[in-house]
PDB file of N, CA and C in Angstrom:
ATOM      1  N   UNK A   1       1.036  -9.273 -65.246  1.00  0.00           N
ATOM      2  CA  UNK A   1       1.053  -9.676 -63.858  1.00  0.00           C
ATOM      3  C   UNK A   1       2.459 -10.015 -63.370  1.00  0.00           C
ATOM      4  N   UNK A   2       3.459 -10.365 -64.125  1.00  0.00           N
ATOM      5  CA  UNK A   2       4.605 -10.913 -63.574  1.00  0.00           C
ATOM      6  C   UNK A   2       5.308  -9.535 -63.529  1.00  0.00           C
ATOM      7  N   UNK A   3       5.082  -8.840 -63.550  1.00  0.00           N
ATOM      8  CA  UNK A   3       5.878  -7.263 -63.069  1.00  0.00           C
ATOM      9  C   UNK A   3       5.346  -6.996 -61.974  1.00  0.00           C
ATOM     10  N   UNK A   4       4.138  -7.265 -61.845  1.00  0.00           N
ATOM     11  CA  UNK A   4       3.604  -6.759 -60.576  1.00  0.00           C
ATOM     12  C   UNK A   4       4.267  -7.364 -59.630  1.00  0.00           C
ATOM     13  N   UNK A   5       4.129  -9.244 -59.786  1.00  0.00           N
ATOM     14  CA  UNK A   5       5.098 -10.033 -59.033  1.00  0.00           C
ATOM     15  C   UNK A   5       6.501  -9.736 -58.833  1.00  0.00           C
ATOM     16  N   UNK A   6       6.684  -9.276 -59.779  1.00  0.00           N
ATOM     17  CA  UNK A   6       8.389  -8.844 -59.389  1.00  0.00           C
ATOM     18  C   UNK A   6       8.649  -7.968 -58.372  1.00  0.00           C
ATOM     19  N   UNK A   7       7.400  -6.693 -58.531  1.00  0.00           N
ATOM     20  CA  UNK A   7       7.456  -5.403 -57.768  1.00  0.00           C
ATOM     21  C   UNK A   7       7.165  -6.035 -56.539  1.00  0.00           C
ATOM     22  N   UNK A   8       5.957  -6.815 -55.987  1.00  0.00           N
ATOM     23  CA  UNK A   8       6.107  -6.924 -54.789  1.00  0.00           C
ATOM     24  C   UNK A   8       7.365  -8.020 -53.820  1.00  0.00           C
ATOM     25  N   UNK A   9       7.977  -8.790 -55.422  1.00  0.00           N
ATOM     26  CA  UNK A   9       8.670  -9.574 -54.109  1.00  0.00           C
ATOM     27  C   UNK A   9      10.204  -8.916 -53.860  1.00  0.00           C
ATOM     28  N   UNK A  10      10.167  -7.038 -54.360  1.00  0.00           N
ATOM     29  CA  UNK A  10      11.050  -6.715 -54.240  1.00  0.00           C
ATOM     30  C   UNK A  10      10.533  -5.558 -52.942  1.00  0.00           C
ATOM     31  N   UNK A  11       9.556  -5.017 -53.042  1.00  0.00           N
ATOM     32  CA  UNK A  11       9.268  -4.314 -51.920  1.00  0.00           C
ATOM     33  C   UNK A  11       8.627  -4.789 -50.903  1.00  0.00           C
ATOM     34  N   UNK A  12       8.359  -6.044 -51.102  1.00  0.00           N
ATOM     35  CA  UNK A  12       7.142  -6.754 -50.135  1.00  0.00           C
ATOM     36  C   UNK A  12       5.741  -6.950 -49.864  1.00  0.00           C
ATOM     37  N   UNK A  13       5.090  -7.294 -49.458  1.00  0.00           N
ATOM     38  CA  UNK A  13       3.565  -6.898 -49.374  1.00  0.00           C
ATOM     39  C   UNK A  13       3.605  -6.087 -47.870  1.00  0.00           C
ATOM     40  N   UNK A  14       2.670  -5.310 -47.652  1.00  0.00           N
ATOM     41  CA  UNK A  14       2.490  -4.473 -46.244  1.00  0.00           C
ATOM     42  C   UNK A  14       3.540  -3.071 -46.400  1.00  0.00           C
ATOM     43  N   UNK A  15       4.136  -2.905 -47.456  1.00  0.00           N
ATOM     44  CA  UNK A  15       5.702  -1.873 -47.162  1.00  0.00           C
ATOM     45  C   UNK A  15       5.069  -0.427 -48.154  1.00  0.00           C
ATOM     46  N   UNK A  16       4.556   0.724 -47.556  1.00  0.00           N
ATOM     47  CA  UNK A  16       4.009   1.773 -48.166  1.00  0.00           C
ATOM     48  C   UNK A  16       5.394   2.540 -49.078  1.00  0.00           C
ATOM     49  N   UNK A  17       6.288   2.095 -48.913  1.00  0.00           N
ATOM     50  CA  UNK A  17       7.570   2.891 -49.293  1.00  0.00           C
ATOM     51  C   UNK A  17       8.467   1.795 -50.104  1.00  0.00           C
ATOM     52  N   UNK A  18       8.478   1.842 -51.616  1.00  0.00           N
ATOM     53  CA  UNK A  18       8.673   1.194 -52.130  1.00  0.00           C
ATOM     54  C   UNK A  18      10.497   1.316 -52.291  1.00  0.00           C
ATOM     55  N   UNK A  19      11.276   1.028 -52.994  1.00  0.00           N
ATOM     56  CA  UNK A  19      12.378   0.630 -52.929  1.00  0.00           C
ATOM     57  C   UNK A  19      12.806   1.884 -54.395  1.00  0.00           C
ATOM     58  N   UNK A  20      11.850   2.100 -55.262  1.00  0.00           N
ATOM     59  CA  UNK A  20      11.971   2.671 -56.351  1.00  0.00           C
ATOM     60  C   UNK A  20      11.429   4.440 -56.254  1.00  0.00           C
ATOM     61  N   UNK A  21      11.135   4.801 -54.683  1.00  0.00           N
ATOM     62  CA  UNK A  21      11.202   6.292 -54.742  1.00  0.00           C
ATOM     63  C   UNK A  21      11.888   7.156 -55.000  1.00  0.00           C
ATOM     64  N   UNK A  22      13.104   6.839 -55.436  1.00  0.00           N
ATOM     65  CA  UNK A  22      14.086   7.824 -55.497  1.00  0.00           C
ATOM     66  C   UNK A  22      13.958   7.647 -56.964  1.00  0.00           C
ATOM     67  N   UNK A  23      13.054   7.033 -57.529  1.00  0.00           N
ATOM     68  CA  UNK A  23      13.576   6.817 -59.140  1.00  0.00           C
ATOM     69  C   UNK A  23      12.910   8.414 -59.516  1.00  0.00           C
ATOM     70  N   UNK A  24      12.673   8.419 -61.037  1.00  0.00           N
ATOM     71  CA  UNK A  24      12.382   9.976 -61.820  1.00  0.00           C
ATOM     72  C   UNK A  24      11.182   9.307 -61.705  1.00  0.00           C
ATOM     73  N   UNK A  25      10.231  10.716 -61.714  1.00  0.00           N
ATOM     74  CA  UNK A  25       8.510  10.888 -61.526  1.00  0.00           C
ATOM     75  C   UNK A  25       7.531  10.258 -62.792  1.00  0.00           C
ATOM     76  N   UNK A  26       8.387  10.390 -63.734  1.00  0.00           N
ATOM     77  CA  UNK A  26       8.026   9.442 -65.177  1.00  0.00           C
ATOM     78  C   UNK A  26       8.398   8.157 -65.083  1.00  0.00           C
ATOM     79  N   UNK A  27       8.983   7.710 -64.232  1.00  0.00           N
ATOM     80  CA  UNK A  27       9.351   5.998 -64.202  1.00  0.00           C
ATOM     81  C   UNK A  27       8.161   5.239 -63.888  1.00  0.00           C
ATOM     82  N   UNK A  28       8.173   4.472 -64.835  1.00  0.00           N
ATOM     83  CA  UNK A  28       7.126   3.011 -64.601  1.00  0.00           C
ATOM     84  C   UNK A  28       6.466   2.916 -63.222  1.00  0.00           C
ATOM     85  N   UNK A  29       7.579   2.464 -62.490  1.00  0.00           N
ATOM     86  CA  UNK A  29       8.014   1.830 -61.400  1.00  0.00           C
ATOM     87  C   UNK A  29       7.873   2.801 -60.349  1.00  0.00           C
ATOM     88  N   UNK A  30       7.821   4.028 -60.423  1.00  0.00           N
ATOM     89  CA  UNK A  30       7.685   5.206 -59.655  1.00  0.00           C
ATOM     90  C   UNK A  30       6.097   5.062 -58.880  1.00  0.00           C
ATOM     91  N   UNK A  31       5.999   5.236 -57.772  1.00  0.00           N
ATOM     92  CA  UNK A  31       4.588   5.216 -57.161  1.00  0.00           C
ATOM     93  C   UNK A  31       4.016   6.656 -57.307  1.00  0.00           C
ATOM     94  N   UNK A  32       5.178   7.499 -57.531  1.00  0.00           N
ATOM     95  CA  UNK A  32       4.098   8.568 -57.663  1.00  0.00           C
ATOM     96  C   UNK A  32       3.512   9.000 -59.323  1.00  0.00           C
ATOM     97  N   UNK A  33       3.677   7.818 -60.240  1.00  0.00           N
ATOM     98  CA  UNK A  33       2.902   7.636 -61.565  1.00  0.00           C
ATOM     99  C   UNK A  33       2.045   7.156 -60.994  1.00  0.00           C
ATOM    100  N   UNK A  34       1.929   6.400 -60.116  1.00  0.00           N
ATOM    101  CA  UNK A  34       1.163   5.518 -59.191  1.00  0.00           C
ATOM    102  C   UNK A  34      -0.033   4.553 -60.331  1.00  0.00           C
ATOM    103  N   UNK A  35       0.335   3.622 -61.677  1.00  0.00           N
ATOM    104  CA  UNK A  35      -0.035   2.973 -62.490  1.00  0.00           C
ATOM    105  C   UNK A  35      -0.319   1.677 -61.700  1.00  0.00           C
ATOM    106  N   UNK A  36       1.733   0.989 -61.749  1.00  0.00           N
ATOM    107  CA  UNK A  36       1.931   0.294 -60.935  1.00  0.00           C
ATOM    108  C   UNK A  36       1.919  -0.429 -59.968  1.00  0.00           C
ATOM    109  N   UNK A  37       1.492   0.749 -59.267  1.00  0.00           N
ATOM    110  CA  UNK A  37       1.393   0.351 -57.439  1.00  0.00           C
ATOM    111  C   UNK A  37       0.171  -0.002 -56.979  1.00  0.00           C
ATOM    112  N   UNK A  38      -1.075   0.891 -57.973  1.00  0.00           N
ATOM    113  CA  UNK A  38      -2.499   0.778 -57.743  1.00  0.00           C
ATOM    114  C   UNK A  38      -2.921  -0.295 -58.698  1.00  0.00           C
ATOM    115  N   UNK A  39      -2.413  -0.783 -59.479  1.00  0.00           N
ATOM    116  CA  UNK A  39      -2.664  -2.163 -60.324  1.00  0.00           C
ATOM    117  C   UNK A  39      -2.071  -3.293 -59.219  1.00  0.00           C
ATOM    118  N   UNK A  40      -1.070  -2.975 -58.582  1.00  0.00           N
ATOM    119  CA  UNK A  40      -0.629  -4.366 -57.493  1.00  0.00           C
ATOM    120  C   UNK A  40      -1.388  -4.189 -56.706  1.00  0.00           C
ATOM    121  N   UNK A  41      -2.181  -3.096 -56.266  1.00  0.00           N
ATOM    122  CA  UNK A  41      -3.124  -3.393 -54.643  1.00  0.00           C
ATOM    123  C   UNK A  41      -4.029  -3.052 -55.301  1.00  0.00           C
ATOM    124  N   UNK A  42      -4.567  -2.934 -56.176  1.00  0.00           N
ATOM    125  CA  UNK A  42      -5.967  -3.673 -56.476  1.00  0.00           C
ATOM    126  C   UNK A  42      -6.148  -5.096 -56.392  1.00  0.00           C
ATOM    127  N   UNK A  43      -5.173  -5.923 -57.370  1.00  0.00           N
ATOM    128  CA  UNK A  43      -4.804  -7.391 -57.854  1.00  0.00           C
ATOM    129  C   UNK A  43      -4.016  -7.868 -56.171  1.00  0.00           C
ATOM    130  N   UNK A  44      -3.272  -6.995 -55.763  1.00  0.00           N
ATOM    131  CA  UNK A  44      -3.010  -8.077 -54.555  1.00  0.00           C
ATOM    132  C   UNK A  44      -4.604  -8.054 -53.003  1.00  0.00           C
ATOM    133  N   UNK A  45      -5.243  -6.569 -53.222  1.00  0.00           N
ATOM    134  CA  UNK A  45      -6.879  -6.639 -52.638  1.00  0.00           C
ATOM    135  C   UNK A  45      -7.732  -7.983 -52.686  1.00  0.00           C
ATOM    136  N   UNK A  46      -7.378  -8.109 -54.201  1.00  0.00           N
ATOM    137  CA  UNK A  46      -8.133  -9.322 -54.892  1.00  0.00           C
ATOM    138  C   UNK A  46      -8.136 -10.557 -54.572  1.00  0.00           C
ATOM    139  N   UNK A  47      -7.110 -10.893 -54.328  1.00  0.00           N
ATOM    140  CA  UNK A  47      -6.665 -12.153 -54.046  1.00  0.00           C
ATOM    141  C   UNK A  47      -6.954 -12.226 -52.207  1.00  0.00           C
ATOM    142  N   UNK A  48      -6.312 -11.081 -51.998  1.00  0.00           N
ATOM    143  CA  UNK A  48      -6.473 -11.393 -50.262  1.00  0.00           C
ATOM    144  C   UNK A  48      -8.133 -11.863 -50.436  1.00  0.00           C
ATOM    145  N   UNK A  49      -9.063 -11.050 -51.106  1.00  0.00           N
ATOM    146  CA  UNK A  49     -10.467 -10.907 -50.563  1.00  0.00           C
ATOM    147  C   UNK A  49     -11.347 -12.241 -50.739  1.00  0.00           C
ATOM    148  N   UNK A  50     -10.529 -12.971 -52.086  1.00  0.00           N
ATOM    149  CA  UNK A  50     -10.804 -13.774 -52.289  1.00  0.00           C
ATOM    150  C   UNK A  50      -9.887 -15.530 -51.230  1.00  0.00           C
ATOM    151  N   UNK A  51      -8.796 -14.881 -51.176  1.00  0.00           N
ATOM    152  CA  UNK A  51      -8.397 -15.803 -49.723  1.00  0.00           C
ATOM    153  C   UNK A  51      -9.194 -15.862 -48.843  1.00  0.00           C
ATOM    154  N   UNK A  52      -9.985 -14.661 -48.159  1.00  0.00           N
ATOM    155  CA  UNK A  52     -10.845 -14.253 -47.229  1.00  0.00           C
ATOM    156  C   UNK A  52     -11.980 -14.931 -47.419  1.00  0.00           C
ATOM    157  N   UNK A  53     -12.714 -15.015 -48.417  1.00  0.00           N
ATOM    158  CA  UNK A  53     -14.053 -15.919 -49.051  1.00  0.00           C
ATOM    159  C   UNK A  53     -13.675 -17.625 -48.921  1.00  0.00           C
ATOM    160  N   UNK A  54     -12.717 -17.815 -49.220  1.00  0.00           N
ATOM    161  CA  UNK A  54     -12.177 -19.479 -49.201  1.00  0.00           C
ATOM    162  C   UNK A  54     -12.045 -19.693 -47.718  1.00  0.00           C
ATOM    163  N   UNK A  55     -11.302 -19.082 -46.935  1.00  0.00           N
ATOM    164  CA  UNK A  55     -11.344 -19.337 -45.688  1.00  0.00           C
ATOM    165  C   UNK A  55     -12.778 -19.384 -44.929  1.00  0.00           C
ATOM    166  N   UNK A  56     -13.586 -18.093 -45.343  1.00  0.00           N
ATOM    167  CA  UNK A  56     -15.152 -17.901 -44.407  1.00  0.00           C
ATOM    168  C   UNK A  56     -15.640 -19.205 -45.089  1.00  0.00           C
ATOM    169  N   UNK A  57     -15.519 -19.734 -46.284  1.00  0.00           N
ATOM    170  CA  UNK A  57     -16.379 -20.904 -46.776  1.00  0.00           C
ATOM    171  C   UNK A  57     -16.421 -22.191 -45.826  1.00  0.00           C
ATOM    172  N   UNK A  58     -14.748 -22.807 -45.926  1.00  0.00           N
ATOM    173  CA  UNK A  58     -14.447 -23.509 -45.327  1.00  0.00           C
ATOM    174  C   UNK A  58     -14.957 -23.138 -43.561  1.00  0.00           C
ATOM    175  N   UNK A  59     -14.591 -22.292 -42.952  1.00  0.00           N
ATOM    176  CA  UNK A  59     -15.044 -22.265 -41.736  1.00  0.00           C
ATOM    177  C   UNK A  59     -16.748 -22.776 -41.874  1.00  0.00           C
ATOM    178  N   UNK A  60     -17.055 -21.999 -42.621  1.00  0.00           N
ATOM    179  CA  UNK A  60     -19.232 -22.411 -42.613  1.00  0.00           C
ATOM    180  C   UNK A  60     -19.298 -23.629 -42.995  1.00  0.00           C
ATOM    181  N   UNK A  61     -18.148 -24.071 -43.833  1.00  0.00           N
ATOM    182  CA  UNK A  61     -18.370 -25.998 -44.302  1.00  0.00           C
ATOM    183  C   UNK A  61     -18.290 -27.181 -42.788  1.00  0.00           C
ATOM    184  N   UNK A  62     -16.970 -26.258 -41.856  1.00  0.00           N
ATOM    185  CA  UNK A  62     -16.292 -27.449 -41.070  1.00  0.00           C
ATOM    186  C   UNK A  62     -17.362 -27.047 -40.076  1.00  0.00           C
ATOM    187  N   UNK A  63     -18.166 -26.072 -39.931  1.00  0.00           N
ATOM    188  CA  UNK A  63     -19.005 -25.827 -38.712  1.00  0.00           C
ATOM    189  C   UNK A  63     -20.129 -26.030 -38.849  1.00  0.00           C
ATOM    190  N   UNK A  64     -20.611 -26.469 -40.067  1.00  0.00           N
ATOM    191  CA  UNK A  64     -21.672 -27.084 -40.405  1.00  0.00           C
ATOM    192  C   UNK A  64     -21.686 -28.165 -40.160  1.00  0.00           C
ATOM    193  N   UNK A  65     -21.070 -29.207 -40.670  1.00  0.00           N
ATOM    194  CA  UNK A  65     -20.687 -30.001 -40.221  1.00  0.00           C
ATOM    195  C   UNK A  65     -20.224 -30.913 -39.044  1.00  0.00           C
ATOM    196  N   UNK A  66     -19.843 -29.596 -38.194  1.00  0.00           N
ATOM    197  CA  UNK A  66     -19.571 -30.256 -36.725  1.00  0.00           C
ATOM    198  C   UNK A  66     -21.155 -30.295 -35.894  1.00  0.00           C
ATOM    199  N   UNK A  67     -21.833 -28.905 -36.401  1.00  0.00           N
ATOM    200  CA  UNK A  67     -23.515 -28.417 -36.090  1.00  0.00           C
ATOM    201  C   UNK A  67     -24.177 -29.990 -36.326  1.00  0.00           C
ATOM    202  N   UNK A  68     -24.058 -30.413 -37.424  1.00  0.00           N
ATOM    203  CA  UNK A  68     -24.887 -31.318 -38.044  1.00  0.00           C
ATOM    204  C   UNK A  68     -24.466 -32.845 -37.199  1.00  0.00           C
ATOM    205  N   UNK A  69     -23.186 -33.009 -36.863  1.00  0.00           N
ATOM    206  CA  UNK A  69     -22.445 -34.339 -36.275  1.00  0.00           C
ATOM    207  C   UNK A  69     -23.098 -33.816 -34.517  1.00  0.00           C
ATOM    208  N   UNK A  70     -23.170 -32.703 -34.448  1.00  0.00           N
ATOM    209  CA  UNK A  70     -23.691 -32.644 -33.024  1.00  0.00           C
ATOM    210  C   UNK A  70     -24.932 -33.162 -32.445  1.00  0.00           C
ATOM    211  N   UNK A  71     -25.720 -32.535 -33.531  1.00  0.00           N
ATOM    212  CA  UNK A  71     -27.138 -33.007 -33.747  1.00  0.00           C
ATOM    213  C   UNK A  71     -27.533 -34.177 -33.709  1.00  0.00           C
ATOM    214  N   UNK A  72     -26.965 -34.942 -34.637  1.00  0.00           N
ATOM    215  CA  UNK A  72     -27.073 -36.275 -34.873  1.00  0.00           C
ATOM    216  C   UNK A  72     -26.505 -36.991 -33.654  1.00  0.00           C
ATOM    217  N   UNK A  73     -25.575 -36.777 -33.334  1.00  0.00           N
ATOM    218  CA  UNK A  73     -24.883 -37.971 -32.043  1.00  0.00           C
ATOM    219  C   UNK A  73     -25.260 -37.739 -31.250  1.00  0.00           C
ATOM    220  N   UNK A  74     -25.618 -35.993 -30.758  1.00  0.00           N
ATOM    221  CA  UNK A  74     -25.571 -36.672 -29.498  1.00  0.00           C
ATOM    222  C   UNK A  74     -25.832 -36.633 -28.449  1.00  0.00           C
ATOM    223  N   UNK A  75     -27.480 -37.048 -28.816  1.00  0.00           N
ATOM    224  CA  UNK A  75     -28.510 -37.876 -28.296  1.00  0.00           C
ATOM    225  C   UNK A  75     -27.816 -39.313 -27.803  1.00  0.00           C
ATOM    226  N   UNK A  76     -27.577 -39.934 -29.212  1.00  0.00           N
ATOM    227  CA  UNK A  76     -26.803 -41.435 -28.891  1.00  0.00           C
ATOM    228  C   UNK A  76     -25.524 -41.529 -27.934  1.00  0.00           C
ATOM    229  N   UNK A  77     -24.943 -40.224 -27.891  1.00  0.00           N
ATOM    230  CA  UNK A  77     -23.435 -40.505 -27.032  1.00  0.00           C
ATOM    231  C   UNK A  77     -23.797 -40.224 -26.051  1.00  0.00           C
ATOM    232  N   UNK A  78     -25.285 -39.094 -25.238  1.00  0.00           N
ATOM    233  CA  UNK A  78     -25.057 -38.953 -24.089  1.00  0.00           C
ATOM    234  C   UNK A  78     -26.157 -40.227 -23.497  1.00  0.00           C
ATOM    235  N   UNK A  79     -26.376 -41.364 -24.565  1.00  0.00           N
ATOM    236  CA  UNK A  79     -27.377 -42.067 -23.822  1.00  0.00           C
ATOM    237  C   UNK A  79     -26.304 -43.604 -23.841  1.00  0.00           C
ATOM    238  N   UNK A  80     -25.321 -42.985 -24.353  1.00  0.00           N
ATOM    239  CA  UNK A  80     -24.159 -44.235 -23.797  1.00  0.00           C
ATOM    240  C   UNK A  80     -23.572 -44.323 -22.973  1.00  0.00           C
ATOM    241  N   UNK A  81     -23.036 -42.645 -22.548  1.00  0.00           N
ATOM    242  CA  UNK A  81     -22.102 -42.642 -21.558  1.00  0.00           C
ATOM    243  C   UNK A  81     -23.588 -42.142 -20.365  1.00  0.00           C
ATOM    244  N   UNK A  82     -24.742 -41.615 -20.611  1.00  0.00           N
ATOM    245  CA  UNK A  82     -25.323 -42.455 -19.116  1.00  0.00           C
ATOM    246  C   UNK A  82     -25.431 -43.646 -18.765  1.00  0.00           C
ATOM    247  N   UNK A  83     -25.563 -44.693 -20.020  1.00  0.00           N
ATOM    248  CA  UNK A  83     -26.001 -45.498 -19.409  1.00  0.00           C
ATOM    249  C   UNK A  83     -24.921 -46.672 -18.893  1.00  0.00           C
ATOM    250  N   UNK A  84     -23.513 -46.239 -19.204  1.00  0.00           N
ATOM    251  CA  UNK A  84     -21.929 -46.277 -18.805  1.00  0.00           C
ATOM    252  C   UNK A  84     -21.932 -45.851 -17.260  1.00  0.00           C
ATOM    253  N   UNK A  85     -22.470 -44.765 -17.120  1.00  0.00           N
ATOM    254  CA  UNK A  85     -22.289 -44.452 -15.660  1.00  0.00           C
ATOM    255  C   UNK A  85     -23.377 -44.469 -14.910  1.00  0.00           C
ATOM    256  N   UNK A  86     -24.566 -44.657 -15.581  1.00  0.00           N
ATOM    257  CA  UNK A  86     -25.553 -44.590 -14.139  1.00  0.00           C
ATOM    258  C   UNK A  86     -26.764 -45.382 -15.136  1.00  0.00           C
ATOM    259  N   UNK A  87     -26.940 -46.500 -15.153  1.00  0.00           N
ATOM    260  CA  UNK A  87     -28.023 -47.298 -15.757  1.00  0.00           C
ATOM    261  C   UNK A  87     -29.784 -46.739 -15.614  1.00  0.00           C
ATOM    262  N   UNK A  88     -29.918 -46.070 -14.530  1.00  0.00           N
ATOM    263  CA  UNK A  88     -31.295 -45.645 -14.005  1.00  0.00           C
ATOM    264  C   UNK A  88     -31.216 -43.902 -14.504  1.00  0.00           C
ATOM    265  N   UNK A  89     -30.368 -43.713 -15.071  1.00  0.00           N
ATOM    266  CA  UNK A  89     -30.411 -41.985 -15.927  1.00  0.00           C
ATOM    267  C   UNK A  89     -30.452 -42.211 -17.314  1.00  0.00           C
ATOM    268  N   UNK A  90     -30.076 -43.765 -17.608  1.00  0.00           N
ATOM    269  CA  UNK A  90     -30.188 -43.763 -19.433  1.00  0.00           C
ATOM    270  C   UNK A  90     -31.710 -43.187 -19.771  1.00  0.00           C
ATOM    271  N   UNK A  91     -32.645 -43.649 -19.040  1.00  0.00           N
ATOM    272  CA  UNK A  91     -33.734 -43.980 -19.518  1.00  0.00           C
ATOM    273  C   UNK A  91     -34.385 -42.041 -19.958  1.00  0.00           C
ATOM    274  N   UNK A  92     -33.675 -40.940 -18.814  1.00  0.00           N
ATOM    275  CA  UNK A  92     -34.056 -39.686 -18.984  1.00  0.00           C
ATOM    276  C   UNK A  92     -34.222 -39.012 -20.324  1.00  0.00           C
ATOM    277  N   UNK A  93     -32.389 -39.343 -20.497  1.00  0.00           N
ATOM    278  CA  UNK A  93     -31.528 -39.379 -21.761  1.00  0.00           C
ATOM    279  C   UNK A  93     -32.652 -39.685 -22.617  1.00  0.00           C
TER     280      UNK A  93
END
């Protein structure tokens, strides 16, 4: 893995044109052996997809959560702030 790391923090992530095309067609490092390049975007796929899963989680955790705090309050908050502003609408609430 730390070659792979090397390779991308020399060509970048997103860059189809690596820095090592001009090398010979037998080189490691050559994309058109294409070993290399398809072992880093598989393994860098991976990680994004799995970034992608951590993020959708967290979003379904914090929105659950807000779903669930909605639910719960607020009944009680809109029967505070009626009865804050208009004493004869608490009772609707």
């Amino acid at each position: 893995m730390s070659i792979c790391f090397d390779y991308w923090k020399l060509i970048g992530p997103g860059k189809k044109t690596p820095l090592f095309a001009k090398t010979q067609k037998n080189d490691f490092l050559n994309p058109a052996n294409g070993s290399l390049e398809r072992g880093c975007w598989v393994y860098s796929l991976s990680i994004s997809f799995y970034v992608f899963l951590g993020r959708l989680f967290v979003l379904v955790l914090v929105s659950s959560a807000l779903c669930c705090e909605y639910l719960v309050f607020s009944k009680f908050i809109w029967v505070i702030l009626g009865s804050i502003v208009s004493p004869k609408y608490s009772s609707i609430l």
